[in-house]
PDB file of N, CA and C in Angstrom:
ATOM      1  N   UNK A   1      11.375 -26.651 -20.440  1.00  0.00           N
ATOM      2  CA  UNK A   1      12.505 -25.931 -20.982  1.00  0.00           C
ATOM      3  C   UNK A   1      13.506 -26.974 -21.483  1.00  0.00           C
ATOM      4  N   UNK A   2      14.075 -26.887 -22.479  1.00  0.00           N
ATOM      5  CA  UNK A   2      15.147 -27.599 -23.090  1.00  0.00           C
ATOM      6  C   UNK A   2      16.433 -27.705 -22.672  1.00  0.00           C
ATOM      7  N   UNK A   3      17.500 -28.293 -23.021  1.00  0.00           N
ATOM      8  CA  UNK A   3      18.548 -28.421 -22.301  1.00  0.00           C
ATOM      9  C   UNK A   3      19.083 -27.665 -22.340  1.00  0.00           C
ATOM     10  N   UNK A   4      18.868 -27.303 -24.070  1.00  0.00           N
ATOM     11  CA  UNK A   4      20.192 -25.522 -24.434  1.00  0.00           C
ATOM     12  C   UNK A   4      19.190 -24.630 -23.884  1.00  0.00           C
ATOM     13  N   UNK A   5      17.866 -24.669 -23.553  1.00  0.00           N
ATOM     14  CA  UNK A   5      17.864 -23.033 -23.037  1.00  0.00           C
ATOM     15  C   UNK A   5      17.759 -23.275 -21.738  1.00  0.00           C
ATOM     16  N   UNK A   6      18.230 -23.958 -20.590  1.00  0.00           N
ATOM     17  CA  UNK A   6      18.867 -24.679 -19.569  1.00  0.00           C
ATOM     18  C   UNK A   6      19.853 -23.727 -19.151  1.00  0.00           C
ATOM     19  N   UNK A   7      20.851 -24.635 -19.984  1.00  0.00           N
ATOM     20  CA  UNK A   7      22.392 -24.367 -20.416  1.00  0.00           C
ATOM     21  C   UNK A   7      22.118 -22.792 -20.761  1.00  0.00           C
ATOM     22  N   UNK A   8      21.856 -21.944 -21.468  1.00  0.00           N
ATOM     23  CA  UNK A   8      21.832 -20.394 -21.777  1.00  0.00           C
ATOM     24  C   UNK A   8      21.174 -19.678 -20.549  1.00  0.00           C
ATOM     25  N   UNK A   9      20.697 -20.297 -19.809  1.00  0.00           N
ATOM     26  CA  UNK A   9      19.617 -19.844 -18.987  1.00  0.00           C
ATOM     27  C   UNK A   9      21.016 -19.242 -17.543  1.00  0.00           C
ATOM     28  N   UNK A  10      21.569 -20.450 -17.652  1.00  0.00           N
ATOM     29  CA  UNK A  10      22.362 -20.739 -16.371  1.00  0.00           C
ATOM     30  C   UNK A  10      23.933 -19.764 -16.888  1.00  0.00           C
ATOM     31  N   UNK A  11      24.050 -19.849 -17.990  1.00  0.00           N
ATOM     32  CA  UNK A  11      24.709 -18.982 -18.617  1.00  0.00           C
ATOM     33  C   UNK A  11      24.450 -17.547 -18.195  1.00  0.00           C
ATOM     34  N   UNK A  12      23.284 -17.254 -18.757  1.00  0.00           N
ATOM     35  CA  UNK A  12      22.487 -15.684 -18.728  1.00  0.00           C
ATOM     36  C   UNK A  12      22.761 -15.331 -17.082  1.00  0.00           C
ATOM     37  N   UNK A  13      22.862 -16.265 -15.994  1.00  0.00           N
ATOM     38  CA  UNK A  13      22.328 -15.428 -14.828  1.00  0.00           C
ATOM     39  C   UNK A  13      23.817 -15.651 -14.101  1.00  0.00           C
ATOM     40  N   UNK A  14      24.898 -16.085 -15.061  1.00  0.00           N
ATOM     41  CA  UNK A  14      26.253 -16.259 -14.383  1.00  0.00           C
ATOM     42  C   UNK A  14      26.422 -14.263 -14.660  1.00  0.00           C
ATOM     43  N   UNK A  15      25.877 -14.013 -15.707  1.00  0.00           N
ATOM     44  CA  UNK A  15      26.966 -12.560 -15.982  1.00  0.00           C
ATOM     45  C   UNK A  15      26.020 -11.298 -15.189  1.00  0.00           C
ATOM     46  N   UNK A  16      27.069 -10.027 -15.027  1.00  0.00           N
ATOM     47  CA  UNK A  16      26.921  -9.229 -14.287  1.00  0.00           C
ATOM     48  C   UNK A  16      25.174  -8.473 -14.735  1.00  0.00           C
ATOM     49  N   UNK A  17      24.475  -8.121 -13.294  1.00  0.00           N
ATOM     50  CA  UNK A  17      23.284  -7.605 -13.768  1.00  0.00           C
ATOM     51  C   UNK A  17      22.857  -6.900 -14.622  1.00  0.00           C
ATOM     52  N   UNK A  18      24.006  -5.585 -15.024  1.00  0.00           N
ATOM     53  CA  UNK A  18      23.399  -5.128 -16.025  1.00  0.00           C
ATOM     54  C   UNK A  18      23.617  -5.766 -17.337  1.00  0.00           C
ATOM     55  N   UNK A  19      24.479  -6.949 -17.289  1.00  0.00           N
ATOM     56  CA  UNK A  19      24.445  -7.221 -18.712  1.00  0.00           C
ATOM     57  C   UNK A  19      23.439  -7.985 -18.712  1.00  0.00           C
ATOM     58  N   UNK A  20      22.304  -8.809 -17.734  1.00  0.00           N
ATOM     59  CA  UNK A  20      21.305  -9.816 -17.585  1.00  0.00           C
ATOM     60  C   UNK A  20      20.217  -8.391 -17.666  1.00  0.00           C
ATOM     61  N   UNK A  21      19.783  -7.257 -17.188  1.00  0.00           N
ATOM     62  CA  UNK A  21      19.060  -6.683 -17.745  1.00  0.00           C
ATOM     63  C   UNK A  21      18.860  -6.273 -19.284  1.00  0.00           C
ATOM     64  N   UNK A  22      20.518  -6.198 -19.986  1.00  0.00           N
ATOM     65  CA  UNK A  22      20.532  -5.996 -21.261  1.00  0.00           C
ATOM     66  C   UNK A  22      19.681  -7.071 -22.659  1.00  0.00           C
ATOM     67  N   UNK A  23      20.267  -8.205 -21.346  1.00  0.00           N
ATOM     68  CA  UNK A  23      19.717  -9.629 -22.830  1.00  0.00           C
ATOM     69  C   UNK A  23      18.560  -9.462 -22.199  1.00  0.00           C
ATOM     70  N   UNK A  24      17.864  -9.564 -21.274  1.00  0.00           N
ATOM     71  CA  UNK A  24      16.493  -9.924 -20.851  1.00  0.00           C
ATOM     72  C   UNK A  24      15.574  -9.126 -22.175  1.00  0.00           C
ATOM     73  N   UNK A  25      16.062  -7.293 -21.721  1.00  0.00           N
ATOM     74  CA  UNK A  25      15.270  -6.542 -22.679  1.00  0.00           C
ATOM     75  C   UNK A  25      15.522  -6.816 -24.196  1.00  0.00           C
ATOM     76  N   UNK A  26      16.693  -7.150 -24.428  1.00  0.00           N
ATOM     77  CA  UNK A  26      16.905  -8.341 -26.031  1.00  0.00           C
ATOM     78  C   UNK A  26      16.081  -8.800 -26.116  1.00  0.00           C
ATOM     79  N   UNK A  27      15.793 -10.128 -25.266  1.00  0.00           N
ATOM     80  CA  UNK A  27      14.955 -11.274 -25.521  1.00  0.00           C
ATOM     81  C   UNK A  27      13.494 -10.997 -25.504  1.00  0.00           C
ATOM     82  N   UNK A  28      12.508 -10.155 -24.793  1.00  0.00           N
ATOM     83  CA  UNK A  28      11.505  -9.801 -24.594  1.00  0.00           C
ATOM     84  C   UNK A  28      10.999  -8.414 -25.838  1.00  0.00           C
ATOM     85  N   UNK A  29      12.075  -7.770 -26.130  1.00  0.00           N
ATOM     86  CA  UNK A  29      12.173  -7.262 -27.164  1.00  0.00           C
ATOM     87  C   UNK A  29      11.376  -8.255 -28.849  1.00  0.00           C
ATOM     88  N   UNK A  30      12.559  -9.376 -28.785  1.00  0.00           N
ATOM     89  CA  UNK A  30      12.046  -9.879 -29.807  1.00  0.00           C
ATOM     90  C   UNK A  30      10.741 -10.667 -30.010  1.00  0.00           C
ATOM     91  N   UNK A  31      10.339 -10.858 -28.609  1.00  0.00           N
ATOM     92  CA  UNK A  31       9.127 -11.574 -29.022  1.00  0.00           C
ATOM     93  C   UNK A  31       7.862 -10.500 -28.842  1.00  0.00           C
ATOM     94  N   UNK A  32       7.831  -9.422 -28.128  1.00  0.00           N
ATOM     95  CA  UNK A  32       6.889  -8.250 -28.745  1.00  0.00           C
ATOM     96  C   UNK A  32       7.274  -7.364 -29.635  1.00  0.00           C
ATOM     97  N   UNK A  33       7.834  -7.599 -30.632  1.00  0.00           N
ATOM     98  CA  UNK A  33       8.329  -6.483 -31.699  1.00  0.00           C
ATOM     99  C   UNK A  33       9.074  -5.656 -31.569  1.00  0.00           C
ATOM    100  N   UNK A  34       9.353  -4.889 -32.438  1.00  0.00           N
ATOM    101  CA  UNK A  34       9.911  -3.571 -32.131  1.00  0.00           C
ATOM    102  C   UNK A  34      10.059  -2.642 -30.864  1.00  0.00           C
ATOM    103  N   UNK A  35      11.110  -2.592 -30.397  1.00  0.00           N
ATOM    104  CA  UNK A  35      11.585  -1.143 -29.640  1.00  0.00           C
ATOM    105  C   UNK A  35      10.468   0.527 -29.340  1.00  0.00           C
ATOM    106  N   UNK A  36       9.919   0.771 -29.051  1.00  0.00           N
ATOM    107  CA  UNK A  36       9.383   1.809 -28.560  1.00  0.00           C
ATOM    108  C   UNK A  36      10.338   3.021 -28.235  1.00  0.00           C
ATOM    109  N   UNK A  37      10.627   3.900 -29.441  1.00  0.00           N
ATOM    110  CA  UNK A  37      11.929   4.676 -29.173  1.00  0.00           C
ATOM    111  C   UNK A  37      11.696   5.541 -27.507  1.00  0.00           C
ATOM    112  N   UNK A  38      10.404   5.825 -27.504  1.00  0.00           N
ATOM    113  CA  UNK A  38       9.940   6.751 -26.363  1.00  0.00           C
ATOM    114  C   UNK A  38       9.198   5.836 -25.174  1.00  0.00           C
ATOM    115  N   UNK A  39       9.335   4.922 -25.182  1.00  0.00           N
ATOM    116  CA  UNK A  39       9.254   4.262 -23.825  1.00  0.00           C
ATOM    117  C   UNK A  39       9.909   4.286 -22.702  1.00  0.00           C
ATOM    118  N   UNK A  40      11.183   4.067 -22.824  1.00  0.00           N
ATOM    119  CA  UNK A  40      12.006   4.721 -21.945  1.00  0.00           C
ATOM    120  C   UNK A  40      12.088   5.867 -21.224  1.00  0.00           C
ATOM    121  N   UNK A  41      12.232   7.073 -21.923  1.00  0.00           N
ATOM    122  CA  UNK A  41      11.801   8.041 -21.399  1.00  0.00           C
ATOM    123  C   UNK A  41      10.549   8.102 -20.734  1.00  0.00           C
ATOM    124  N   UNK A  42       9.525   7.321 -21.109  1.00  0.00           N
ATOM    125  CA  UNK A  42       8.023   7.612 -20.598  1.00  0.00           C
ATOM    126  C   UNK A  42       8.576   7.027 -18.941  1.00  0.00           C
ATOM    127  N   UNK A  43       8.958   5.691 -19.540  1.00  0.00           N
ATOM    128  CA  UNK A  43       8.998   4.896 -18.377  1.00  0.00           C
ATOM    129  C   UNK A  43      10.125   5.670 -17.217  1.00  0.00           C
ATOM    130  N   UNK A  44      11.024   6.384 -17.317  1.00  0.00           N
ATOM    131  CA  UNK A  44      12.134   6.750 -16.701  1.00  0.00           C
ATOM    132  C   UNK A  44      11.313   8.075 -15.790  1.00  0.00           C
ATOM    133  N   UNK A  45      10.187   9.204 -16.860  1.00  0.00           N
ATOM    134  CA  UNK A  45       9.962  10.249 -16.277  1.00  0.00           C
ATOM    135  C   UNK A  45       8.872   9.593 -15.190  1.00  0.00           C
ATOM    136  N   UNK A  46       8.120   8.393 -15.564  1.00  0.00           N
ATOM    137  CA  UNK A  46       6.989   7.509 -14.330  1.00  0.00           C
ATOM    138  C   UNK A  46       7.847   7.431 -13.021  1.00  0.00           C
ATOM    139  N   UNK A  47       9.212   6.959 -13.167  1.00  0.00           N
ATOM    140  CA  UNK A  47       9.190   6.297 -11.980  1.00  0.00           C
ATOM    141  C   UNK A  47       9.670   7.523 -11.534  1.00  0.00           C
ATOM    142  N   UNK A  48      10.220   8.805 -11.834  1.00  0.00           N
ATOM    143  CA  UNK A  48      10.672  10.183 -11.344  1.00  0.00           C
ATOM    144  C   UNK A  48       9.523  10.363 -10.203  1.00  0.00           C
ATOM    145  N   UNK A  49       8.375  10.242 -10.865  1.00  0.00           N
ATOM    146  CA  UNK A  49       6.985  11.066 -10.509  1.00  0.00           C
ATOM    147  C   UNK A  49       6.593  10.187  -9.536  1.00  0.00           C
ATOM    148  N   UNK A  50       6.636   8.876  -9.530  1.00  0.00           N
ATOM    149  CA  UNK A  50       6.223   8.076  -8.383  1.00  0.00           C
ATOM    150  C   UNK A  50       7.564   8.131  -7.073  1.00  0.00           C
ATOM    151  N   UNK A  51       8.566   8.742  -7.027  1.00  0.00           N
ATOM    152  CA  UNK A  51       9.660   8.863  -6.310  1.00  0.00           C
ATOM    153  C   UNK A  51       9.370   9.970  -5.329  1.00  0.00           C
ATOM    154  N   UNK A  52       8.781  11.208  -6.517  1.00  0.00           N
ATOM    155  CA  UNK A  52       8.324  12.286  -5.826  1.00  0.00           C
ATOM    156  C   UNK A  52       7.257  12.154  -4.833  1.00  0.00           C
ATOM    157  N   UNK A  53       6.661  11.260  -5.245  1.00  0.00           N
ATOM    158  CA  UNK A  53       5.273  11.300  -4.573  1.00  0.00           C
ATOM    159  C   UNK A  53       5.229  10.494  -3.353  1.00  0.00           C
ATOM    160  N   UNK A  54       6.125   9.783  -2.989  1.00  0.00           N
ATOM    161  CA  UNK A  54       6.224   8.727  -2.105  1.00  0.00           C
ATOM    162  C   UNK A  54       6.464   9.341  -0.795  1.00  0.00           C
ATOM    163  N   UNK A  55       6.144   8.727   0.183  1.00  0.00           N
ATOM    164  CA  UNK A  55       6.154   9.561   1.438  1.00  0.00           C
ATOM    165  C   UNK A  55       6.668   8.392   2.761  1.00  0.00           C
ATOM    166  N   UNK A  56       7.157   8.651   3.705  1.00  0.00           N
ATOM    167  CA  UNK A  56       7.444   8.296   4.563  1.00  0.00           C
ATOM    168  C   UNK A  56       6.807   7.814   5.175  1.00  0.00           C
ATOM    169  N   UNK A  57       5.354   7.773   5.065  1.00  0.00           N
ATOM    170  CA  UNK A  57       4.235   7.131   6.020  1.00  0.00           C
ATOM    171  C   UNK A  57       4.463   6.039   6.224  1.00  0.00           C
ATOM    172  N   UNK A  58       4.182   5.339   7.450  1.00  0.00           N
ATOM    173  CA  UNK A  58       4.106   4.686   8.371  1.00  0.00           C
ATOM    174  C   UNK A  58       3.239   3.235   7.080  1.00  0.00           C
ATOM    175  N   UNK A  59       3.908   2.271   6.213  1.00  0.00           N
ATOM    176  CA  UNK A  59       2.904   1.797   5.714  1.00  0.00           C
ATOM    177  C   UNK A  59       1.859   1.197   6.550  1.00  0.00           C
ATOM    178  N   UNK A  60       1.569   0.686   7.710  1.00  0.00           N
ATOM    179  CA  UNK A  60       0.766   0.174   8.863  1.00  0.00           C
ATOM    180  C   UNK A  60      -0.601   0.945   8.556  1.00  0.00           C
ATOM    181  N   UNK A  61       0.043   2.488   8.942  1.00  0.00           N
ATOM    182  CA  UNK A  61      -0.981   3.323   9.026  1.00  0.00           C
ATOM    183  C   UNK A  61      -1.914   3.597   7.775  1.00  0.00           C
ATOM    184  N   UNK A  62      -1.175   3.569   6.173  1.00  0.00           N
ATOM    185  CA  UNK A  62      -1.907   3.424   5.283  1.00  0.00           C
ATOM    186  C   UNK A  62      -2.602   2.334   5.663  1.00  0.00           C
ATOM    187  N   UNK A  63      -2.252   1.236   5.733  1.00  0.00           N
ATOM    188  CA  UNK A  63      -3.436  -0.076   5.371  1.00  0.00           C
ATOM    189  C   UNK A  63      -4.491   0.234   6.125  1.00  0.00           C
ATOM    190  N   UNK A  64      -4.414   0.735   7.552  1.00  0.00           N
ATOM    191  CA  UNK A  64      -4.910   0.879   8.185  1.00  0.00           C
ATOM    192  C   UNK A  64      -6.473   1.800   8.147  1.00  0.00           C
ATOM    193  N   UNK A  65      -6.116   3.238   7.399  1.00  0.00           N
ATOM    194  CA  UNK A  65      -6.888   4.217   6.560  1.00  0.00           C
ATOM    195  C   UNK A  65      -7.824   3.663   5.483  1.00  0.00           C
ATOM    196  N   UNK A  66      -6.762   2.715   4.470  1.00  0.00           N
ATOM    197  CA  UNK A  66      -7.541   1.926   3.402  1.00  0.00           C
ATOM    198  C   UNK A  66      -8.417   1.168   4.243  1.00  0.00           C
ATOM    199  N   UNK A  67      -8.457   0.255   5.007  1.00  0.00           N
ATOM    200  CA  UNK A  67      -9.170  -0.685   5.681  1.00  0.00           C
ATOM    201  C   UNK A  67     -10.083  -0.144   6.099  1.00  0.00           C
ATOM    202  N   UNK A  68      -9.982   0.872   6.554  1.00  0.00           N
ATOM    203  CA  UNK A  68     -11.301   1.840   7.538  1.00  0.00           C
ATOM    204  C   UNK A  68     -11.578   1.825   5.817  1.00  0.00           C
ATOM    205  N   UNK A  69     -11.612   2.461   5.222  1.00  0.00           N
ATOM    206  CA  UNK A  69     -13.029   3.450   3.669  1.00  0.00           C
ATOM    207  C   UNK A  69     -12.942   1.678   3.230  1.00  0.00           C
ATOM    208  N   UNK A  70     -12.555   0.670   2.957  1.00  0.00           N
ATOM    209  CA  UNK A  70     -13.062  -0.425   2.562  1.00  0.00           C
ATOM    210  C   UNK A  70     -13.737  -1.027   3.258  1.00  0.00           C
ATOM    211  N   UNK A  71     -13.757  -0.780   4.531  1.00  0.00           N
ATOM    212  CA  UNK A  71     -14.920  -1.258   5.462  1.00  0.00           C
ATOM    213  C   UNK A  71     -16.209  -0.674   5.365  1.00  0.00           C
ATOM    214  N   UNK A  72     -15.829   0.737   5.547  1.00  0.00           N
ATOM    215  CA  UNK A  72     -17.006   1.918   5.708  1.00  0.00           C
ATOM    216  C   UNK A  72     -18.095   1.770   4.106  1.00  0.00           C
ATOM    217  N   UNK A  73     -17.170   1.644   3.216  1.00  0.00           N
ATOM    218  CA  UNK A  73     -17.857   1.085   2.154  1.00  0.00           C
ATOM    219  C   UNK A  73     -18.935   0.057   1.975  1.00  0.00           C
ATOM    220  N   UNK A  74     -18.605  -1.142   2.400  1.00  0.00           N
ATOM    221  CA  UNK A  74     -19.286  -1.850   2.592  1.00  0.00           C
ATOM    222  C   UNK A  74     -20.515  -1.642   3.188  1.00  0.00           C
ATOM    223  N   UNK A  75     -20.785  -0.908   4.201  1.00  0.00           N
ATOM    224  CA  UNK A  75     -21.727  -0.575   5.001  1.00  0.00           C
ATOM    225  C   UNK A  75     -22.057  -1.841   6.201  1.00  0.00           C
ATOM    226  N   UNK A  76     -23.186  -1.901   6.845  1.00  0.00           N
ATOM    227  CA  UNK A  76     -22.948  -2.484   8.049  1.00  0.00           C
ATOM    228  C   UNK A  76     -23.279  -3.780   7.456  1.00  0.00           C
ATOM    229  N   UNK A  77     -23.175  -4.798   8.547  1.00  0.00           N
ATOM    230  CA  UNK A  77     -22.775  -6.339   8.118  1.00  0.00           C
ATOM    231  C   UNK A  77     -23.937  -7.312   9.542  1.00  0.00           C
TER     232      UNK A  77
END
């Protein structure tokens, strides 16, 4: 990294978060093109739906479930 984008870098992460989310999506913006007018929304109604869906479980106990059918999968050893 160069000195000025150093210097801009150290700049960028002095100012308040949402204005460092604002340039980020600037900057990442310009190097994949154009804006996606409906991304946002896509992306906003995703994380709705993954909010809904989320549950209180015990994460322990998930791994725990996964581990058993990734074992059981395997078959014996």
């Amino acid at each position: 990294m160069t000195t000025v984008a150093r210097k801009l870098l150290g700049e960028a992460l002095a100012l308040p978060e949402d204005e460092r989310l604002e340039l980020a999506s600037a900057i990442v913006a310009s190097v994949h093109g154009p804006i996606d007018a409906d991304w946002d929304d896509a992306w906003l109604a995703e994380l709705e739906r993954r909010e809904t869906t989320t549950t209180d479980a015990d994460p322990a106990s998930d791994w725990a479930a996964a581990r058993a059918r990734i074992l059981s999968s395997l078959g014996p050893r």
